[in-house]
Protein backbone atom coordinates (compact mmCIF):
# COMPACT_ATOMS: atom_id res chain seq x y z
CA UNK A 1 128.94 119.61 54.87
CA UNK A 2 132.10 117.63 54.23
CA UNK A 3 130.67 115.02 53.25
CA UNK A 4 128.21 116.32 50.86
CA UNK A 5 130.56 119.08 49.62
CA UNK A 6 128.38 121.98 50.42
CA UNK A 7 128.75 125.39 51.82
CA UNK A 8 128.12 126.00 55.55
CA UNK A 9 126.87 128.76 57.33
CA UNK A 10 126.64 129.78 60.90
CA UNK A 11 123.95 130.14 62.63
CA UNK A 12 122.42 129.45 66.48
CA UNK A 13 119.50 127.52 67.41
CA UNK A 14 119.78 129.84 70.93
CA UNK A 15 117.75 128.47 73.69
CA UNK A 16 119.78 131.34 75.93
CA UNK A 17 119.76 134.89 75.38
CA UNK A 18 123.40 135.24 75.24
CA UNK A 19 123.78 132.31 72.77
CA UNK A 20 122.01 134.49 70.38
CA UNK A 21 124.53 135.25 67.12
CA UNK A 22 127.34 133.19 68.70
CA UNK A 23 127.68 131.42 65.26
CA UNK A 24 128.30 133.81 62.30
CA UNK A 25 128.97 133.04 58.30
CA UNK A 26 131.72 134.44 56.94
CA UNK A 27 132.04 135.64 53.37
CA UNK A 28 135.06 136.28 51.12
CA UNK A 29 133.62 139.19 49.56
CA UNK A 30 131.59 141.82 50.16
CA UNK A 31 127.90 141.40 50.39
CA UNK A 32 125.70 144.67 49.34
CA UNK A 33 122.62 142.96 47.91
CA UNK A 34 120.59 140.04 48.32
CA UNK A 35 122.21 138.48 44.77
CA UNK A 36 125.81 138.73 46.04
CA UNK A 37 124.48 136.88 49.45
CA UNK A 38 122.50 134.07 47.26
CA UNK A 39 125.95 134.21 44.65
CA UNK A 40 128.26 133.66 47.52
CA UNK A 41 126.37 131.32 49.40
CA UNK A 42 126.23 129.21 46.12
CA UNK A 43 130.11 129.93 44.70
CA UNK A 44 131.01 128.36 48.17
CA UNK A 45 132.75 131.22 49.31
CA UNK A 46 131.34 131.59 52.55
CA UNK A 47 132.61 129.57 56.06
CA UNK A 48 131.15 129.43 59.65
CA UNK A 49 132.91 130.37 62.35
CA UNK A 50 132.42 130.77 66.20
CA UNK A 51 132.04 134.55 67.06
CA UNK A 52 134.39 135.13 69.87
């Protein structure tokens, strides 16, 4: 993502139940519709993160 200078967004490939949703994306602003999701996700304004 560096690299390329993209976006990144969590997610989890879980092969163990209670992997599943360990990853989460994080947005700056407030998502209420599927165009603020899509305008985040392309503004950059979004991160991954390790749920704890």
């Amino acid at each position: 993502m560096d690299e390329l200078k993209i976006s990144g967004t969590g997610g989890s490939d879980a092969h163990k139940i209670f992997n599943i949703g360990s990853h989460v994306t994080l947005f700056e602003n407030r998502i209420t519709c599927e165009e603020d999701f899509i305008r985040e996700i392309r503004a950059g304004r979004v991160s991954a993160a390790k749920r704890i």
